[in-house]
N, C-alpha and C. Protein backbone atom coordinates (compact mmCIF):
# COMPACT_ATOMS: atom_id res chain seq x y z
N UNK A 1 -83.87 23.37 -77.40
CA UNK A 1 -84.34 22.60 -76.27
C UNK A 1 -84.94 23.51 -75.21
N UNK A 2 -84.14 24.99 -74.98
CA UNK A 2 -84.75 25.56 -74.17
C UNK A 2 -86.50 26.37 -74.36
N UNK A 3 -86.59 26.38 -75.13
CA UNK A 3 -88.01 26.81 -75.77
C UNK A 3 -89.09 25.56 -75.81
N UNK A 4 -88.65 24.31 -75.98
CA UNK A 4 -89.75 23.30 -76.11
C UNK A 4 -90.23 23.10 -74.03
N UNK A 5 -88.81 22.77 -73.55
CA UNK A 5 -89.19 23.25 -72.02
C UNK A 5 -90.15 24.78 -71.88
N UNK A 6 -89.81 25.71 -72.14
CA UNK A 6 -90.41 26.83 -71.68
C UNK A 6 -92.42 26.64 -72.72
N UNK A 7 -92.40 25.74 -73.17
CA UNK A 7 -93.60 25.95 -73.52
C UNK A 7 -94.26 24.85 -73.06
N UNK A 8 -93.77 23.01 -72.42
CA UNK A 8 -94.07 22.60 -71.68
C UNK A 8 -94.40 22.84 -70.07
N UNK A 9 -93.54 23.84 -69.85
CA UNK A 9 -94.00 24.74 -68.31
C UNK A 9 -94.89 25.40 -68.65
N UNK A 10 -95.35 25.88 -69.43
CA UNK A 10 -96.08 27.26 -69.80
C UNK A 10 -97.95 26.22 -69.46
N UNK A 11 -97.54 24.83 -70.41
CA UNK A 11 -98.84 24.39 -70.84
C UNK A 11 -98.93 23.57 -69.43
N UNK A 12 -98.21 23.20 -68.34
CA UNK A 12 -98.44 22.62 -67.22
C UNK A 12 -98.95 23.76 -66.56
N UNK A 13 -98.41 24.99 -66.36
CA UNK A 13 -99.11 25.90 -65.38
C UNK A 13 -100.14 26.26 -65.83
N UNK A 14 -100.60 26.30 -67.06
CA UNK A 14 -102.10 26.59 -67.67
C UNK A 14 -103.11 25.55 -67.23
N UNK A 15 -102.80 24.39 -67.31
CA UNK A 15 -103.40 23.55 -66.68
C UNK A 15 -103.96 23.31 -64.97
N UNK A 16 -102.78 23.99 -64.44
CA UNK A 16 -103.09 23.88 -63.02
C UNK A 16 -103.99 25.11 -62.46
N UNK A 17 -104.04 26.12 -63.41
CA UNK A 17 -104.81 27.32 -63.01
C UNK A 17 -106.47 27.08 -63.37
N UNK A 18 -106.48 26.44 -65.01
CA UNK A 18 -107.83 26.19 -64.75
C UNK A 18 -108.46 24.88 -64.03
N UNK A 19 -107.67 24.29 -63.26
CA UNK A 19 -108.46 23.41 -62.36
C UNK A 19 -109.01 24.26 -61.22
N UNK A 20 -108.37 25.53 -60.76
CA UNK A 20 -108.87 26.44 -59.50
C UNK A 20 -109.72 27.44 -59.87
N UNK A 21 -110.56 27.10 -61.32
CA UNK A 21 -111.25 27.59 -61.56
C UNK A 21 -112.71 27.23 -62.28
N UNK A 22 -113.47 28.34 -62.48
CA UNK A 22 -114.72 27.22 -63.21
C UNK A 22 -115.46 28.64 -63.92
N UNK A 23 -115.67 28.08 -64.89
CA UNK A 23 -116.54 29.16 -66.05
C UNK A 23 -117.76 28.81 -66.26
N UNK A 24 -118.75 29.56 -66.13
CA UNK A 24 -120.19 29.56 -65.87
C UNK A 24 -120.53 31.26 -67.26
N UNK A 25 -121.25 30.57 -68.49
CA UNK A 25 -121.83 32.02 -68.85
C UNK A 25 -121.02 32.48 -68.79
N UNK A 26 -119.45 32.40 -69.05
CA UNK A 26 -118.44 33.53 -69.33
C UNK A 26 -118.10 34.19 -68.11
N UNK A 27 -118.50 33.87 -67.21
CA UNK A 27 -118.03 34.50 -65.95
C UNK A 27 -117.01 33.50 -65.13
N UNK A 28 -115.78 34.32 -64.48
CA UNK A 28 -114.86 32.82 -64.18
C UNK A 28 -115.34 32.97 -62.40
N UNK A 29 -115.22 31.78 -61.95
CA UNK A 29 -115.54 31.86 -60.31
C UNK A 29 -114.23 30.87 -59.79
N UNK A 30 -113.85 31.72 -58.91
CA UNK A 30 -112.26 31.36 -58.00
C UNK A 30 -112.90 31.07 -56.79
N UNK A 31 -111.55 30.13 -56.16
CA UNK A 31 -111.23 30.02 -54.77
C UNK A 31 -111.52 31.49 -54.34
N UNK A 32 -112.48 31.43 -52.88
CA UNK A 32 -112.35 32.91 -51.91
C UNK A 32 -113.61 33.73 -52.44
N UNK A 33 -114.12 33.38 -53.46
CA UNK A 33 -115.13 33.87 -53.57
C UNK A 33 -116.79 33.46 -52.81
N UNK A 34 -117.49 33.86 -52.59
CA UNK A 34 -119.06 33.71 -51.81
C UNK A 34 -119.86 32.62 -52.75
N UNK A 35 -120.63 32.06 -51.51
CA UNK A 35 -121.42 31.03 -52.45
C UNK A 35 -122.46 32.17 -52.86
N UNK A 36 -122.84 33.07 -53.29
CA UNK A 36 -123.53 34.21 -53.75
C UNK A 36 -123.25 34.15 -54.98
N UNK A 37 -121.81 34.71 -54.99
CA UNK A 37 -121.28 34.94 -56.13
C UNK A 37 -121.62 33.52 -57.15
N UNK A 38 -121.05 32.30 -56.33
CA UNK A 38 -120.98 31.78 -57.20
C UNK A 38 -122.23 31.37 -58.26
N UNK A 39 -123.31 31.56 -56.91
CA UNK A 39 -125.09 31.29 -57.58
C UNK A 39 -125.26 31.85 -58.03
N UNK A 40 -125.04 33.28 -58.38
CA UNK A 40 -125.10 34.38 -59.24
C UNK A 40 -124.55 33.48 -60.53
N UNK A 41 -123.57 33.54 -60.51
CA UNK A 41 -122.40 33.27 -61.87
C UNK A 41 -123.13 31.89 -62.62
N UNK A 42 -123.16 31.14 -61.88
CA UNK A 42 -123.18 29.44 -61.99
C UNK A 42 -124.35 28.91 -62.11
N UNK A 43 -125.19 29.59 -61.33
CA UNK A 43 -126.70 29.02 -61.14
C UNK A 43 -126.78 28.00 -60.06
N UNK A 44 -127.95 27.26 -59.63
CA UNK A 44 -128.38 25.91 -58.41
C UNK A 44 -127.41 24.90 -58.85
N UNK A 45 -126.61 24.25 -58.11
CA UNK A 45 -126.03 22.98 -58.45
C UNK A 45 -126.80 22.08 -59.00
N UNK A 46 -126.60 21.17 -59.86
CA UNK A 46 -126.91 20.08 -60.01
C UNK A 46 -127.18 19.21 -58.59
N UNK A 47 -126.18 18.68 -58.22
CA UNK A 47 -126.38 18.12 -56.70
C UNK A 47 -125.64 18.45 -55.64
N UNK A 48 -125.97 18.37 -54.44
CA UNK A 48 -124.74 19.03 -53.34
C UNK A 48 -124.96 17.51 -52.26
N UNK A 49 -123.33 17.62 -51.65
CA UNK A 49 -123.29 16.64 -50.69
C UNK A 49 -122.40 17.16 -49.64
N UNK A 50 -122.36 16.83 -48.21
CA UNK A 50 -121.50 17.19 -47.41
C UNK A 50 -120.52 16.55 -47.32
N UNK A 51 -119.59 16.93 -46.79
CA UNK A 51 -118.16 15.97 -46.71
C UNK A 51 -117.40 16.54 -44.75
N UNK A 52 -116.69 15.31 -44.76
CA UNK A 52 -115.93 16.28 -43.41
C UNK A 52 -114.45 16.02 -43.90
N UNK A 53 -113.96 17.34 -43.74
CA UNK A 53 -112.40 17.78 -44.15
C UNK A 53 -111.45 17.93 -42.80
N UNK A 54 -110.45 17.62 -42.70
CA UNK A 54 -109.55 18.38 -41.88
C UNK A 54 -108.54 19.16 -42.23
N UNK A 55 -108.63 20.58 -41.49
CA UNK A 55 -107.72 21.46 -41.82
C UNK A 55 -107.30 21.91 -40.68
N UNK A 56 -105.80 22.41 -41.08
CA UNK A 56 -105.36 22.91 -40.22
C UNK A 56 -105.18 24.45 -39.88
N UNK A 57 -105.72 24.79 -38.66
CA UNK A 57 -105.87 26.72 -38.80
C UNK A 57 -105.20 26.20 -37.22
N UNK A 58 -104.42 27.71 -37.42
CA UNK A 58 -104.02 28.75 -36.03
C UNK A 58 -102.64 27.22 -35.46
N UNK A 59 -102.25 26.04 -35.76
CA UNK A 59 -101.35 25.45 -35.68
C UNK A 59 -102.02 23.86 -34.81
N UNK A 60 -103.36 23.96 -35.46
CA UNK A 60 -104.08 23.13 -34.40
C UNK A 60 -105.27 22.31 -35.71
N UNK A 61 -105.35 21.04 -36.22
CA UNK A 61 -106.06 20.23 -37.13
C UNK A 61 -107.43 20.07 -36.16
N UNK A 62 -108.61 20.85 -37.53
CA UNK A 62 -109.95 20.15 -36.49
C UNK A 62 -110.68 19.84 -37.83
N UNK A 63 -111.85 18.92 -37.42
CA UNK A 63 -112.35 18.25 -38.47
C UNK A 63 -113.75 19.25 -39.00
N UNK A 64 -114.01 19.78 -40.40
CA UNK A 64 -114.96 20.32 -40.61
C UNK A 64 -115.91 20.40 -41.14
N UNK A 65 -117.15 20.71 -41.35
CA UNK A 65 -118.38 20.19 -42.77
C UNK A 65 -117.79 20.87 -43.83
N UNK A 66 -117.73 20.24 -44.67
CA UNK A 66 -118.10 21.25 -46.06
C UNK A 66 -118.80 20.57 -47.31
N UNK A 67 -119.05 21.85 -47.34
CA UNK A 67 -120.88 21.33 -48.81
C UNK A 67 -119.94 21.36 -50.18
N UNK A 68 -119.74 19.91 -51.15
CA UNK A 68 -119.75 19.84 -52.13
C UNK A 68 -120.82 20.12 -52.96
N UNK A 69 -120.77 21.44 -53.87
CA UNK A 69 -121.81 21.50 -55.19
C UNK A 69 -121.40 21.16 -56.46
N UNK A 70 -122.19 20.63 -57.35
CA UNK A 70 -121.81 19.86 -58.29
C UNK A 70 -121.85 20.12 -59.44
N UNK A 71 -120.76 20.61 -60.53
CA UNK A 71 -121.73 21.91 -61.57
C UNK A 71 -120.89 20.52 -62.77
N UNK A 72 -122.42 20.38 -63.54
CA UNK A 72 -121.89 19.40 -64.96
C UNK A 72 -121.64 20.29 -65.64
N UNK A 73 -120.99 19.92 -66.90
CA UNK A 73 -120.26 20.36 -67.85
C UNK A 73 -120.26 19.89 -69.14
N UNK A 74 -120.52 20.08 -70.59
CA UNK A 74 -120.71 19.84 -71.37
C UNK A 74 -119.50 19.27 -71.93
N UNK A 75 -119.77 17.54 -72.24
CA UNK A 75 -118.32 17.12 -73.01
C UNK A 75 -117.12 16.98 -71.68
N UNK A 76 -117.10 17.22 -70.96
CA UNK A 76 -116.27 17.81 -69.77
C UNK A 76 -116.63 17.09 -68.05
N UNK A 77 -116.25 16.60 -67.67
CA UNK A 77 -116.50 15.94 -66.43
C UNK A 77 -116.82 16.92 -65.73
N UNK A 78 -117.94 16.53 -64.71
CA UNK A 78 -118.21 17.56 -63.55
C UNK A 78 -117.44 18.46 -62.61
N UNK A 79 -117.45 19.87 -62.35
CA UNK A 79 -117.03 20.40 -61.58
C UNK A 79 -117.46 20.59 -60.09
N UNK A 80 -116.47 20.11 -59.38
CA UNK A 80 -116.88 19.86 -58.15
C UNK A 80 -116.43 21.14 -57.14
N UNK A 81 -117.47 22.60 -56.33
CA UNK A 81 -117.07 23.63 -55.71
C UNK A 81 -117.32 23.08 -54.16
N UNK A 82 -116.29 23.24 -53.24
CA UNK A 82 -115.77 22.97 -51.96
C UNK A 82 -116.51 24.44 -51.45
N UNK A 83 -117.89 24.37 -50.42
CA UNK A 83 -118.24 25.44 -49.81
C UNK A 83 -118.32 25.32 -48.20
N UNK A 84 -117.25 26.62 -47.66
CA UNK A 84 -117.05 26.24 -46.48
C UNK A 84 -117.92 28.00 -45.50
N UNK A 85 -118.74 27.45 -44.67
CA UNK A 85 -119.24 29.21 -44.08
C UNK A 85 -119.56 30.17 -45.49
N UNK A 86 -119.88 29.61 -46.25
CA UNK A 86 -120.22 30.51 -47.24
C UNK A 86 -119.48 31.07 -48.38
N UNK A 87 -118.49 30.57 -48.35
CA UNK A 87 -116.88 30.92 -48.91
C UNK A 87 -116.60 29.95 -49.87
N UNK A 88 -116.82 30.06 -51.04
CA UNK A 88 -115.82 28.90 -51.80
C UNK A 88 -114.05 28.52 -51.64
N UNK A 89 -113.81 27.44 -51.18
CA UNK A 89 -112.88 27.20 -51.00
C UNK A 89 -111.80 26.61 -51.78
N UNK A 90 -112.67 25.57 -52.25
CA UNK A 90 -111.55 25.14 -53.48
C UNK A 90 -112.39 24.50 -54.71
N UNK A 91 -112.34 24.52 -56.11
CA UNK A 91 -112.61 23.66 -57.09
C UNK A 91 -112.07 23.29 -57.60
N UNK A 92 -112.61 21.50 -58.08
CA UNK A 92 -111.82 20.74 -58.82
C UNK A 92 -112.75 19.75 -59.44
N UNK A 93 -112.10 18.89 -60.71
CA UNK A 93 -112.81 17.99 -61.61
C UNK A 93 -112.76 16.94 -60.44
N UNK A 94 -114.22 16.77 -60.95
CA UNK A 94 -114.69 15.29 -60.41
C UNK A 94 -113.95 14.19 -60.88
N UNK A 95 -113.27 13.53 -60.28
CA UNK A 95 -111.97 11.96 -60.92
C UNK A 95 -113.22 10.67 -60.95
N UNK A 96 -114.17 10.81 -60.26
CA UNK A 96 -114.73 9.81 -60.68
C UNK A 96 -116.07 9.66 -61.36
């Protein structure tokens, strides 16, 4: 029993790592990396849209732009990269 758990954790945390990530041409692009990098790696989005987020910095919530780019995927639902000041912030599959 303890081994079928340790390989159900194993295949949940595998899962949650490649959602914070995205593979372009064999190159992987993370959270914290430059929208440079990522145009380098990834190429022009498919489509980009703005969004307003709230986050909270320094102990104080303010509301902010950030540019959704839109990278399709073969067989695979779209990957959606969160670009904030130039900074990739977060990626994740498109749910809808």
């Amino acid at each position: 029993m303890g081994r079928l758990t340790m390989v159900v954790m194993c295949i949940l945390i595998s899962g949650a790592v490649a959602a914070d990530s995205l593979r372009c041409r064999g190159k992987l692009v993370r959270a914290g990396e430059s929208s440079n990098a990522l145009i380098k790696k990834c190429g022009s989005p498919a489509r980009k849209y703005s969004a307003r987020e709230v986050i909270s910095e320094h102990g104080r919530q303010q509301s902010v732009s950030v540019s959704n780019w839109v990278y399709p995927r073969r067989g695979k639902k779209d990957m959606i990269a969160s670009v904030r000041s130039g900074t990739v912030v977060s990626l994740r599959v498109d749910r809808s």
